[in-house]
Protein backbone atom coordinates (compact mmCIF):
# COMPACT_ATOMS: atom_id res chain seq x y z
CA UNK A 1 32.80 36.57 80.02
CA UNK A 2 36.18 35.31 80.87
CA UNK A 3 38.85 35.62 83.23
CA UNK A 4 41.39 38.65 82.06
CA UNK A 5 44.49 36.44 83.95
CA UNK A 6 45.20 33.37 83.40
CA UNK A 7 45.93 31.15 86.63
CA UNK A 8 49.53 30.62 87.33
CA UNK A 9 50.13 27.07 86.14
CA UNK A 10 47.94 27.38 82.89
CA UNK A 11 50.65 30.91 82.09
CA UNK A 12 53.66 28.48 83.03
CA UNK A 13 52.30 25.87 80.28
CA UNK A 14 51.21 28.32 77.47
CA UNK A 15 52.96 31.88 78.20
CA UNK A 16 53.76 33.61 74.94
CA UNK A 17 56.35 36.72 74.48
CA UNK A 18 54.78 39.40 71.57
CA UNK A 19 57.11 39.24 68.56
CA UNK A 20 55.71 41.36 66.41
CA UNK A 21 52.05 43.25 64.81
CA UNK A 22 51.36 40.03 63.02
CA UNK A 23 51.29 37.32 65.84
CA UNK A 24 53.12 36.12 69.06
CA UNK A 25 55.07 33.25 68.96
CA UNK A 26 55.35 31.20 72.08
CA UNK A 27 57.76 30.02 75.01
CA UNK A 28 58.63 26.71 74.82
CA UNK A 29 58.56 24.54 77.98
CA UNK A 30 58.41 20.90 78.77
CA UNK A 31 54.90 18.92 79.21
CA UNK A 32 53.50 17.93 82.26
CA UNK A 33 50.88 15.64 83.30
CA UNK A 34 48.49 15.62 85.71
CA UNK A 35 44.75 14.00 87.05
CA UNK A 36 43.57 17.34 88.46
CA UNK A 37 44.09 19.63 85.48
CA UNK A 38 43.38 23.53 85.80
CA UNK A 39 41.33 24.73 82.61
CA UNK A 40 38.88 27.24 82.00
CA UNK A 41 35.89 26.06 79.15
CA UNK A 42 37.07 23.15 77.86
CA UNK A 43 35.94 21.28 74.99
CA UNK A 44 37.16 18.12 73.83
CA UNK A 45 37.82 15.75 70.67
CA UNK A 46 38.82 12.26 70.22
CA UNK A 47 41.00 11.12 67.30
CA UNK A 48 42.28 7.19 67.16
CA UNK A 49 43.07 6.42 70.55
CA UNK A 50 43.74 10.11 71.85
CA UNK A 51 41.42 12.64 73.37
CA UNK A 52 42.38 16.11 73.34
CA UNK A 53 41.05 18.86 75.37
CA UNK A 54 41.27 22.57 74.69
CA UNK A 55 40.96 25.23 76.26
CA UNK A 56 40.97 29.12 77.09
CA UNK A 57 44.75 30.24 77.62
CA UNK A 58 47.40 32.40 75.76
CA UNK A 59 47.08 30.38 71.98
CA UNK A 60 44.60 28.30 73.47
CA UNK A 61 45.50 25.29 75.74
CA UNK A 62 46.03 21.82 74.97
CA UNK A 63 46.14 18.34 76.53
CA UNK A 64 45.81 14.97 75.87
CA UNK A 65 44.66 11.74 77.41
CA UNK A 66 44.44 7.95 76.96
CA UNK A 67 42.14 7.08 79.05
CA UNK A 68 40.36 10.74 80.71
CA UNK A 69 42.35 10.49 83.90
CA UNK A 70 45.87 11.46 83.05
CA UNK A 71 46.10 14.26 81.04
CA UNK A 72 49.70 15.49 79.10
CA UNK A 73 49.42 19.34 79.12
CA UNK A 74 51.43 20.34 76.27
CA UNK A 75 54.03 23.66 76.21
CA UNK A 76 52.87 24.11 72.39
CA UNK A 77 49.25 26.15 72.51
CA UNK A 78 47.28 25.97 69.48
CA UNK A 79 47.70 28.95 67.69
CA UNK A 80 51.67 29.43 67.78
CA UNK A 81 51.01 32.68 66.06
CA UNK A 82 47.81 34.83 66.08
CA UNK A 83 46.14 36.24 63.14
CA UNK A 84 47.15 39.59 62.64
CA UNK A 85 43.28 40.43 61.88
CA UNK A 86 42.60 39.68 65.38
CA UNK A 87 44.07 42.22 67.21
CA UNK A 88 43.10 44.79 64.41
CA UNK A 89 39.39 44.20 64.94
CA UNK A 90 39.29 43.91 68.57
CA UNK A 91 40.98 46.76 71.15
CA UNK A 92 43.10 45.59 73.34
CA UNK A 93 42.61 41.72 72.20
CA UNK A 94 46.38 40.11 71.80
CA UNK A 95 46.79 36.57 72.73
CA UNK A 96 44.88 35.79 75.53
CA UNK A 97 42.19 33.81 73.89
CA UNK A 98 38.57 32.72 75.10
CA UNK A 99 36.32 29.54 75.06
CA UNK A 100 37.18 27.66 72.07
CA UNK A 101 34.92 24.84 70.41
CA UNK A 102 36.11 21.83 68.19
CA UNK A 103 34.13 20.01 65.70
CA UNK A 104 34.78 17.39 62.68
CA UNK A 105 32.84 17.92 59.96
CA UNK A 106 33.20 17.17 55.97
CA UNK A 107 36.71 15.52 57.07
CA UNK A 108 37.98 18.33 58.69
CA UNK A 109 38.85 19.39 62.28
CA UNK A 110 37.18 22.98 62.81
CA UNK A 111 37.94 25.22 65.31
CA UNK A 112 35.96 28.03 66.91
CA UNK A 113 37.43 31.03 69.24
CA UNK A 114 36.80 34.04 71.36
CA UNK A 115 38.91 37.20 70.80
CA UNK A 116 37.38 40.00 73.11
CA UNK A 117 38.22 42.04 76.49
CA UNK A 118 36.44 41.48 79.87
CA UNK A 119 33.19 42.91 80.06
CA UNK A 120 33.04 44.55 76.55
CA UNK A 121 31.31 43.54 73.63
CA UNK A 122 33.68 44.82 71.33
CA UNK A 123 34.67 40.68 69.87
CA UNK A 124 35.22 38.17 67.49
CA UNK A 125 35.08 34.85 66.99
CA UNK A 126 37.58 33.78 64.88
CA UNK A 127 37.88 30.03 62.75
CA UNK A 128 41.34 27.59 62.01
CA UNK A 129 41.21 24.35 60.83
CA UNK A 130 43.31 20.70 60.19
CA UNK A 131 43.21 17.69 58.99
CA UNK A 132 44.00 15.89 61.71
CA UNK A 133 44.50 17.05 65.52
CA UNK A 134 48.44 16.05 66.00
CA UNK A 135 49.55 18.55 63.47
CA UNK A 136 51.26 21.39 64.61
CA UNK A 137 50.22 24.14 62.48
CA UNK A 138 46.68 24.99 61.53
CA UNK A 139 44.87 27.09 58.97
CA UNK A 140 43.55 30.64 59.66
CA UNK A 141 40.49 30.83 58.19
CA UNK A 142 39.64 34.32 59.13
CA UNK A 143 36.73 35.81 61.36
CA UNK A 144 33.36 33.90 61.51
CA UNK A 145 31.41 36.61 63.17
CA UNK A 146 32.04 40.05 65.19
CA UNK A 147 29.96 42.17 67.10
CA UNK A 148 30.85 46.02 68.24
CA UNK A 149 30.02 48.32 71.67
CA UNK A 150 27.21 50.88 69.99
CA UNK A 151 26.52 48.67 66.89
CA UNK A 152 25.19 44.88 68.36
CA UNK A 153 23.45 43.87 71.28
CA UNK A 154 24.78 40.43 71.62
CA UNK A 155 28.66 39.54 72.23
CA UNK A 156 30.46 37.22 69.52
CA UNK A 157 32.44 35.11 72.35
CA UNK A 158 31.47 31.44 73.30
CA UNK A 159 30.98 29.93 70.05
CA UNK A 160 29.61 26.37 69.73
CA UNK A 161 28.83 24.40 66.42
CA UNK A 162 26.01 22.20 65.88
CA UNK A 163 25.73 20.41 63.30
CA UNK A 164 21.13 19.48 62.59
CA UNK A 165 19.49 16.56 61.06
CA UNK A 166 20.03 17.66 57.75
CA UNK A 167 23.88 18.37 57.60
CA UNK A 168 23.52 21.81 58.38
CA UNK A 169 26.17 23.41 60.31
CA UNK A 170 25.04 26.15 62.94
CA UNK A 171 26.72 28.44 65.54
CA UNK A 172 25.34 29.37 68.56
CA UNK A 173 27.30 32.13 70.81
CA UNK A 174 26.69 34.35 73.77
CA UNK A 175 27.74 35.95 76.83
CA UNK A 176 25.41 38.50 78.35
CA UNK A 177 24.09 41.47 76.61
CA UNK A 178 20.58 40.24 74.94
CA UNK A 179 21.65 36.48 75.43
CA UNK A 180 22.61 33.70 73.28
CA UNK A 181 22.33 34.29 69.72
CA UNK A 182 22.20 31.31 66.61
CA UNK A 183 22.39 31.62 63.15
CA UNK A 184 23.02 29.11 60.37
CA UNK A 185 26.54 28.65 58.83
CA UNK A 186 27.74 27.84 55.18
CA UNK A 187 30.10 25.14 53.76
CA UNK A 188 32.87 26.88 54.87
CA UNK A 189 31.88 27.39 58.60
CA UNK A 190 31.28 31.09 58.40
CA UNK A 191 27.40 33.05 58.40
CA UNK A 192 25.07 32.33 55.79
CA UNK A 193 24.17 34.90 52.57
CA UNK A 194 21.10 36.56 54.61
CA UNK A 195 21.58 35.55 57.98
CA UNK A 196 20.91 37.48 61.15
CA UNK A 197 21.42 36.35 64.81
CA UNK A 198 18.65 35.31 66.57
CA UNK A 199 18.08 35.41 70.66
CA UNK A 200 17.36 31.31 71.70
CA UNK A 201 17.98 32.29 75.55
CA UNK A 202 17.97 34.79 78.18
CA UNK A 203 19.01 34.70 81.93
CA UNK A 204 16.47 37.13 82.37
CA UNK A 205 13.01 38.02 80.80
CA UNK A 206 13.13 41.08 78.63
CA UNK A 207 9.54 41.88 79.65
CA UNK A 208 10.21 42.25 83.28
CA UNK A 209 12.08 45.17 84.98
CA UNK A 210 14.89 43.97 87.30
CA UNK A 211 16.94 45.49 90.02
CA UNK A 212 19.88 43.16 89.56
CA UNK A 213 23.15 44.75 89.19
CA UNK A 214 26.56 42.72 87.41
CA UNK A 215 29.18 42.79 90.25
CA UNK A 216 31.70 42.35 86.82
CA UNK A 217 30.82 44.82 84.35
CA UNK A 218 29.10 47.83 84.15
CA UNK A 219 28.62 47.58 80.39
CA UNK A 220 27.29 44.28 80.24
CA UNK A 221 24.08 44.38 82.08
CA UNK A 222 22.18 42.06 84.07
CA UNK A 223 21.34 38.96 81.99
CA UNK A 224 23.68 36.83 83.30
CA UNK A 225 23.78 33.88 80.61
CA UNK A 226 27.00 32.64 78.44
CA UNK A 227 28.38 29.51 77.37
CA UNK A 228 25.56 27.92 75.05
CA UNK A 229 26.38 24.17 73.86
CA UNK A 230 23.98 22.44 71.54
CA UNK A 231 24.18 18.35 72.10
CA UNK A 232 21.37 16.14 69.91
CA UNK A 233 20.10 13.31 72.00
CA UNK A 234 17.61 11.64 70.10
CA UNK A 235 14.47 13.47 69.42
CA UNK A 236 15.96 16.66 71.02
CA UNK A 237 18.33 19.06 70.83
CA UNK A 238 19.49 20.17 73.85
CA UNK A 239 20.64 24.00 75.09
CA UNK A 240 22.89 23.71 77.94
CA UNK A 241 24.09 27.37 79.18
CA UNK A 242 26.07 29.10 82.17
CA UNK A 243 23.90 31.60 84.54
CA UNK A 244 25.14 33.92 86.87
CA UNK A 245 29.27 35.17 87.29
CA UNK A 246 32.28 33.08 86.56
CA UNK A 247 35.85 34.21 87.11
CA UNK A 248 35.64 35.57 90.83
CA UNK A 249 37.18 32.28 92.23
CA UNK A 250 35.60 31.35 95.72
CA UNK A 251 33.22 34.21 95.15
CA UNK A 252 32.10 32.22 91.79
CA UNK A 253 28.39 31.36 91.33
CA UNK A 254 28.71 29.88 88.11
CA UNK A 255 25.84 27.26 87.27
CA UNK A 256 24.19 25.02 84.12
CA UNK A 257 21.23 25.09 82.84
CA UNK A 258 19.04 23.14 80.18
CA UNK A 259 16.42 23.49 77.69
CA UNK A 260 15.74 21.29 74.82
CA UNK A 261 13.79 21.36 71.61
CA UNK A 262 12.94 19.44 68.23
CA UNK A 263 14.35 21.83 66.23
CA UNK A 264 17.78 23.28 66.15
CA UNK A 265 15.84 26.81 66.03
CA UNK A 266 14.02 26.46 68.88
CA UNK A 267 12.27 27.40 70.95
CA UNK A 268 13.94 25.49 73.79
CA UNK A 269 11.78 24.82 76.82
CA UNK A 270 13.26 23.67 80.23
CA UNK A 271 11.50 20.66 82.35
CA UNK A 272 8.63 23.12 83.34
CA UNK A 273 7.94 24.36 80.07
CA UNK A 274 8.87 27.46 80.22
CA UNK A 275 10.59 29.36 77.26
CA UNK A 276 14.39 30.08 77.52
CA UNK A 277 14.51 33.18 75.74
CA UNK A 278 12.33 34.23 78.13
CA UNK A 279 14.42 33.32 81.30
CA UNK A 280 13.85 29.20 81.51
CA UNK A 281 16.04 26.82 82.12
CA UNK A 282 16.51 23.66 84.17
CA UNK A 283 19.25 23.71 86.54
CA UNK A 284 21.53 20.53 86.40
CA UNK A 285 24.55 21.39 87.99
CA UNK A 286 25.61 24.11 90.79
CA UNK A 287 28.38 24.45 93.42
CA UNK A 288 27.60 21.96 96.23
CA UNK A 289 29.93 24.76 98.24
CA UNK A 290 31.77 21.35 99.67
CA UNK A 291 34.12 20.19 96.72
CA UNK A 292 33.26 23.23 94.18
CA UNK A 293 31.81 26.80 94.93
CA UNK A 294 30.27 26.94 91.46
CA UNK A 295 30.82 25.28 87.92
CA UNK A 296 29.61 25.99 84.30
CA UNK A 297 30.68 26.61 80.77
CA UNK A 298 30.24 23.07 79.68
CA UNK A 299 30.72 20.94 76.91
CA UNK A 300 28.76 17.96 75.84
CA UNK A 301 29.79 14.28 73.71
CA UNK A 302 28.61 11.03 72.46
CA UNK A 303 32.26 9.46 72.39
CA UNK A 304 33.33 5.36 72.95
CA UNK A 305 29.38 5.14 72.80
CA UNK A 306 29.18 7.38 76.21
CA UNK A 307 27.76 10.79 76.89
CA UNK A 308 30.55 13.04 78.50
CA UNK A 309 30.10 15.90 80.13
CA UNK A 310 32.75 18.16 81.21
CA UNK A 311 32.91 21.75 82.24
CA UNK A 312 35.59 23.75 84.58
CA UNK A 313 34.36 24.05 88.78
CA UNK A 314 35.92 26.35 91.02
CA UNK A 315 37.50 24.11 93.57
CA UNK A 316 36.52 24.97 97.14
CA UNK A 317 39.19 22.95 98.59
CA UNK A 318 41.68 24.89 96.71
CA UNK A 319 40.61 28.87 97.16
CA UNK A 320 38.63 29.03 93.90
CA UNK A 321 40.64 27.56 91.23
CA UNK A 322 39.42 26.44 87.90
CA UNK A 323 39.72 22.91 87.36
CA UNK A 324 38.28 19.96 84.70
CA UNK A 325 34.92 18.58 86.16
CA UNK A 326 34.21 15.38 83.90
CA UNK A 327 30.71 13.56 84.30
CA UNK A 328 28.74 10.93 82.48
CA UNK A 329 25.30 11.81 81.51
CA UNK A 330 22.05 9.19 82.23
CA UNK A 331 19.02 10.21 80.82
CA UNK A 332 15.65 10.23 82.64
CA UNK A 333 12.82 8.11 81.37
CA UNK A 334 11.26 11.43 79.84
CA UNK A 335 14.51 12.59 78.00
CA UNK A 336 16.28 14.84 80.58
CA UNK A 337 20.02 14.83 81.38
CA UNK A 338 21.24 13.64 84.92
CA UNK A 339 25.09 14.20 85.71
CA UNK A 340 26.83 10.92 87.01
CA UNK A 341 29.92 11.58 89.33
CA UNK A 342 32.18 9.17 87.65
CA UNK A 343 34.91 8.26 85.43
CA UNK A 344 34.01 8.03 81.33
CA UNK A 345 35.47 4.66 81.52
């Protein structure tokens, strides 16, 4: 689940003014750049000698660096107008939107995002796509999936692509609700003829009775686990996902955990062995409640022949805000992920 405001720099960069039932058209103002920029779930693409980051906002967010230090936040989002469809199929969606994901596939840039309301499960994940990342205007290529209050028990936010071994695109989604969900995607990025979600990870096991209550959302229940991000690391796959309650600031206990498997399908097992649709997971990163309170909804790339991470920690030094975390990834001798505090270059 996301935050329902947007913090006051990211609005300055990307506000929007409604213009009409069909889309919202966008303020303009002038770039800025920064080394400390303020994002919430970033994911990031490079293209020639550019990487671009993206990000929830109003359009979705956008920034771009030469060398991941500097970053050039941009006063165009994204999505300069937004589908009309959107705010038909989800109440009180309008431009505010969630958690995007980027991928190049079949010599196209493909786009993933989150159109929903805090704490409901009434959402859609929605699908544009370009040729190339510097263009200005991209193609709406409709709804990918949706879920509904009454109807699912799995919210279609937090979409990531993976694409497996035999050039098979996937989607993997999530927040809360029965946990994160997969299913297998055609040649045009949307669900398969025949295919139904399937749970690959819970915060919680189903089997046990709990007395944990969500401090966010009465509707959403207690299994506190969003975010999913599928990276392949040579044998593996690997299931990185966000426990516990983003979007509170200071009060932020955000975390990542891991699971990995030899199939795309699952099931993914942490360190221990244990099976994370039944509550595993290996924790990698938390809030060392010195520089950041907590820190999750990560992202994961092979890119200049380095594994990035990045995610967004809430800054303890600056009351809570949400801010880039970038770390390298080394890999322990039997295949696990270890987060290097460092530069990507």
């Amino acid at each position: 689940m996301k935050p329902i405001k947007i913090l006051t720099m990211l609005v300055i960069a990307t506000a929007v003014q409604t213009m009409n039932a069909q889309g919202h058209k966008p303020f303009r103002h002038e770039a800025f750049t920064t080394n400390n920029p303020m994002v919430h779930d970033p994911v990031m693409a490079k293209e020639g000698d550019t990487y671009y980051l993206f990000s929830t906002g109003m359009g979705i967010q956008q920034m771009t660096s030469k060398d991941l230090k500097t970053w050039t936040v941009l006063p165009q989002p994204v999505m300069s107008v937004i589908p009309g469809w959107t705010t038909d199929s989800v109440p009180g969606f309008r431009n505010h939107v969630w958690a995007p994901d980027i991928i190049h596939w079949h010599n196209r840039w493909w786009m993933a995002y989150s159109c929903s309301t805090f704490g409901k499960n009434g959402s859609a994940i929605g699908l544009i796509s370009t040729n190339h990342l510097g263009n200005t205007i991209w193609k709406d290529e409709g709804c990918i999936i949706a879920s509904k209050s009454k109807r699912n028990n799995w919210n279609a936010i937090d979409p990531n692509f993976i694409i497996d071994d035999n050039d098979t695109p996937w989607l993997v989604w999530g927040s809360f609700w029965d946990g994160i969900q997969l299913a297998q995607l055609d040649t045009t990025m949307h669900i398969a003829k025949g295919e139904q979600p399937r749970t690959i990870a819970r915060r919680r096991d189903p089997n046990k009775k709990t007395d944990h209550v969500n401090p966010t959302s009465k509707q959403a229940g207690p299994n506190a686990i969003e975010a999913p991000f599928i990276f392949k690391h040579g044998q593996y796959y690997y299931l990185f996902v966000s426990w516990d309650y983003c979007c509170r600031g200071s009060k932020s206990d955000y975390r990542v955990a891991v699971g990995r498997s030899k199939t795309v399908c699952g099931p993914y097992l942490d360190r221990s062995g244990n099976d994370m649709a039944l509550g595993g997971g290996t924790i990698i990163l938390e809030g060392d409640k010195t520089e950041w309170e907590a820190a999750g909804h990560c992202a994961a790339y092979t890119i200049d022949n380095q594994d990035i991470f990045i995610c967004h920690g809430y800054s303890a030094k600056q009351n809570g805000m949400a801010m880039l975390m970038l770390r390298t990834i080394t890999w322990t001798e039997d295949g696990w992920p270890v987060l290097i505090e460092q530069s990507a270059k």
